[in-house]
Protein backbone atom coordinates (compact mmCIF):
# COMPACT_ATOMS: atom_id res chain seq x y z
CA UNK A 1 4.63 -42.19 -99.86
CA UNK A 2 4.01 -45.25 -100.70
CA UNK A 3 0.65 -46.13 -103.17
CA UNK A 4 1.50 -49.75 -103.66
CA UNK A 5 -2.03 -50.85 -103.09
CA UNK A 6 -4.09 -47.54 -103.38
CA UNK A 7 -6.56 -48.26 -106.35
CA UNK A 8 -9.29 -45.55 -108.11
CA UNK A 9 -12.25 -47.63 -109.30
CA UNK A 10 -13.93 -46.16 -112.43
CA UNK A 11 -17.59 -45.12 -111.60
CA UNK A 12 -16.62 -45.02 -107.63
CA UNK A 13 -16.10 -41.75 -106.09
CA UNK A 14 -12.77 -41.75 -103.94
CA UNK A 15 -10.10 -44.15 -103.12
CA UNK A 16 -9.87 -47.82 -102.29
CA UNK A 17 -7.27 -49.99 -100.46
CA UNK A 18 -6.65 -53.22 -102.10
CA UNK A 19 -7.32 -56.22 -99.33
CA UNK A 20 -7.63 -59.36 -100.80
CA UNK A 21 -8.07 -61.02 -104.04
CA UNK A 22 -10.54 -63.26 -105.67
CA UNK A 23 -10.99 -65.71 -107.97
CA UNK A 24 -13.39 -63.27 -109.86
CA UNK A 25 -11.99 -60.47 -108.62
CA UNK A 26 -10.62 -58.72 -105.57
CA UNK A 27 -12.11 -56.78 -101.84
CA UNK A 28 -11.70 -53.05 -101.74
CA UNK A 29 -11.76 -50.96 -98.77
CA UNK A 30 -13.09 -47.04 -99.45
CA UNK A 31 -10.38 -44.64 -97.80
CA UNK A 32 -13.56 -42.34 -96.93
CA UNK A 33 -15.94 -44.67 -95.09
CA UNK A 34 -13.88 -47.79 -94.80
CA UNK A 35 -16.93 -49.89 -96.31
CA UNK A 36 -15.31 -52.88 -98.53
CA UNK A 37 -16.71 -53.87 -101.79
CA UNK A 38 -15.54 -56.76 -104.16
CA UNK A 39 -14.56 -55.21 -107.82
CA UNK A 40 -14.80 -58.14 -110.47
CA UNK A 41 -11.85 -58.55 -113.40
CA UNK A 42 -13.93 -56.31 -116.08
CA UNK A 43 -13.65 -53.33 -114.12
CA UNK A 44 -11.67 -50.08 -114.69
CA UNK A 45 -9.20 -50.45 -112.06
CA UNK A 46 -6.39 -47.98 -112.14
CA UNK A 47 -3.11 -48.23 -109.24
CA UNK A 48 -2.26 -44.88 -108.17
CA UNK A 49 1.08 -46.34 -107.88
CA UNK A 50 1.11 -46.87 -111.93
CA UNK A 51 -0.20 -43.77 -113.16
CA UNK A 52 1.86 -40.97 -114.60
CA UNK A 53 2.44 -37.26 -115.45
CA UNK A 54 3.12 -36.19 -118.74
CA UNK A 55 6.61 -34.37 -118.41
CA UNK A 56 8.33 -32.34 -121.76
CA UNK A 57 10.98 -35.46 -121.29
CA UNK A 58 8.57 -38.02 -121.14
CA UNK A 59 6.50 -39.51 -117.55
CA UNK A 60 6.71 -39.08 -113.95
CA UNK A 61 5.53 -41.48 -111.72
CA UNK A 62 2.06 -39.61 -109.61
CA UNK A 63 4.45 -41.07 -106.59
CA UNK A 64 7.33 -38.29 -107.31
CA UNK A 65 4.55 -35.84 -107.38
CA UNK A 66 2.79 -36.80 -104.50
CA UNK A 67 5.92 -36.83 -102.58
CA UNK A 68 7.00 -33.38 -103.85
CA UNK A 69 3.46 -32.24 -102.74
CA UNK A 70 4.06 -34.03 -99.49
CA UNK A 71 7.47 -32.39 -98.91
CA UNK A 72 6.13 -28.85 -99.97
CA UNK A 73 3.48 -28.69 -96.97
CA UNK A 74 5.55 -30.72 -95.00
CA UNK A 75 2.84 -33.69 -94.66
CA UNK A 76 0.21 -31.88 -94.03
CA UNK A 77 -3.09 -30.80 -96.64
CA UNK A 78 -1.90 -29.13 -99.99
CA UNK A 79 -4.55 -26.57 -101.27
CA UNK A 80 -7.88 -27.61 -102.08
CA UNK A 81 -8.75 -28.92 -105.12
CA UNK A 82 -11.51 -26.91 -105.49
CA UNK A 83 -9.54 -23.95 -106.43
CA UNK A 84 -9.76 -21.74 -109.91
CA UNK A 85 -8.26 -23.76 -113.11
CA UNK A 86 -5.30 -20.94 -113.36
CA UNK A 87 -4.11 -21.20 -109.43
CA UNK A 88 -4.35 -25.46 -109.91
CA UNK A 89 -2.50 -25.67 -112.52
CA UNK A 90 0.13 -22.31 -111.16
CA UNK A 91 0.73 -25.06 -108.61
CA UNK A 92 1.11 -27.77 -110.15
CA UNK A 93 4.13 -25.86 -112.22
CA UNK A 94 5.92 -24.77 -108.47
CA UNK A 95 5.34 -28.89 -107.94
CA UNK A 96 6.49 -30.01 -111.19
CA UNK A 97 8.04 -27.74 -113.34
CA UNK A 98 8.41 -29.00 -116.28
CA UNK A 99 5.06 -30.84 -116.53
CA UNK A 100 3.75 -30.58 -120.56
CA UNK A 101 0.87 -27.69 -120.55
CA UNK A 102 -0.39 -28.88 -123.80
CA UNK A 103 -1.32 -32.90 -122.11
CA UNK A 104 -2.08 -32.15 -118.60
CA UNK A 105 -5.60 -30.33 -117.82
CA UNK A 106 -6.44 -29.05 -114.64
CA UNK A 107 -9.01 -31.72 -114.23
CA UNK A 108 -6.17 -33.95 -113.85
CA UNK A 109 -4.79 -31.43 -111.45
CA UNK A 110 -7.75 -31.42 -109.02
CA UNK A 111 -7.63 -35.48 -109.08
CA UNK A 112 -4.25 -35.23 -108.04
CA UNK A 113 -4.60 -33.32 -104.79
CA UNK A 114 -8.01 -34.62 -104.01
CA UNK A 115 -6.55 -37.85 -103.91
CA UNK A 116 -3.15 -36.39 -102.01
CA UNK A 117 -5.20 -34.42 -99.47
CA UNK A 118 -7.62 -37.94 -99.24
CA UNK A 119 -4.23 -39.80 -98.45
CA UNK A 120 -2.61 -37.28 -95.74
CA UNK A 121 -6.34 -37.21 -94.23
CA UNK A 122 -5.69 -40.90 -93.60
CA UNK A 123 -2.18 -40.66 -92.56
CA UNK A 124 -0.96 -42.20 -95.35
CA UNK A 125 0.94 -39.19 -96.69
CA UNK A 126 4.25 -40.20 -94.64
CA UNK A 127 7.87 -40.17 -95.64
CA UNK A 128 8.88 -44.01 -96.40
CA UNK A 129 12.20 -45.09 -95.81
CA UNK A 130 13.40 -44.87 -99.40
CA UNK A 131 12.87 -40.82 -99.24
CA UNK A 132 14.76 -40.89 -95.77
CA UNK A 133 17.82 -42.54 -97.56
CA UNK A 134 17.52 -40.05 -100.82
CA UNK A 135 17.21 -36.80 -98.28
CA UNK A 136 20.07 -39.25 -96.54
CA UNK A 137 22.28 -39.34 -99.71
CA UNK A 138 21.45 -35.63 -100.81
CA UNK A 139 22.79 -33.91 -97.44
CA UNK A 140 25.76 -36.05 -97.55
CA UNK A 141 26.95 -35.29 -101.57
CA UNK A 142 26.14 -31.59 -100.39
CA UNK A 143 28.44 -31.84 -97.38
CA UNK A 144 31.16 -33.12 -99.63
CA UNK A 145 30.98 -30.64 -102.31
CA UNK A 146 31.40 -27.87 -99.41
């Protein structure tokens, strides 16, 4: 899955698609209606692509996540994000196991598939060509170890 250019705009419910940038700024299309907006420098931009997951090691990029979500359900919509506190975060542990329980809420939970189940709406939840070569390179150091 790739969210090179998926942004969440502080104050802005949803997800945006960066399009083109500015001198002041940059154009923003919403992922829900598809209306663009310009976003000027002093926002609160944050790339989906650059955000993390506190881990007991350390971070994992949301992109691991997503794609483990992704793989789970087989591209298709994960559970809603609407769901109790205790079955979101329950989830979150069959996703990511060893995510740290004392630094990541379930608030940060239902962001995480609202904005995966926003993504597969829009088709963008697909396997990119770097996960073809990984599932590529697992099967084959499998087949050798047999």
């Amino acid at each position: 899955m790739n969210l090179e250019k998926v942004l969440s705009i502080s104050g802005k419910p949803g997800l945006y698609v960066l399009r083109v940038q500015t001198r002041t700024g940059f154009v923003a299309e919403s992922l829900s209606d598809g209306k663009k907006i310009t976003v000027n420098l002093k926002s609160n931009v944050s790339l989906l692509s650059e955000i993390s997951i506190y881990t007991y090691d350390g971070e994992k990029p949301l992109t691991e996540i997503m794609n483990n979500i992704a793989v789970k359900h087989n591209y298709e919509q994960a559970i809603s994000h609407k769901e109790d506190n205790e079955t979101l975060l329950a989830y979150l542990r069959e996703v990511m196991p060893d995510y740290d329980e004392d630094r990541v809420y379930a608030s940060d939970v239902k962001k995480i598939l609202n904005w995966y189940n926003t993504l597969q709406a829009k088709g963008m939840a697909v396997e990119t060509p770097a996960e073809e070569t990984e599932a590529v390179v697992a099967e084959t150091v499998e087949g050798v170890k047999e």
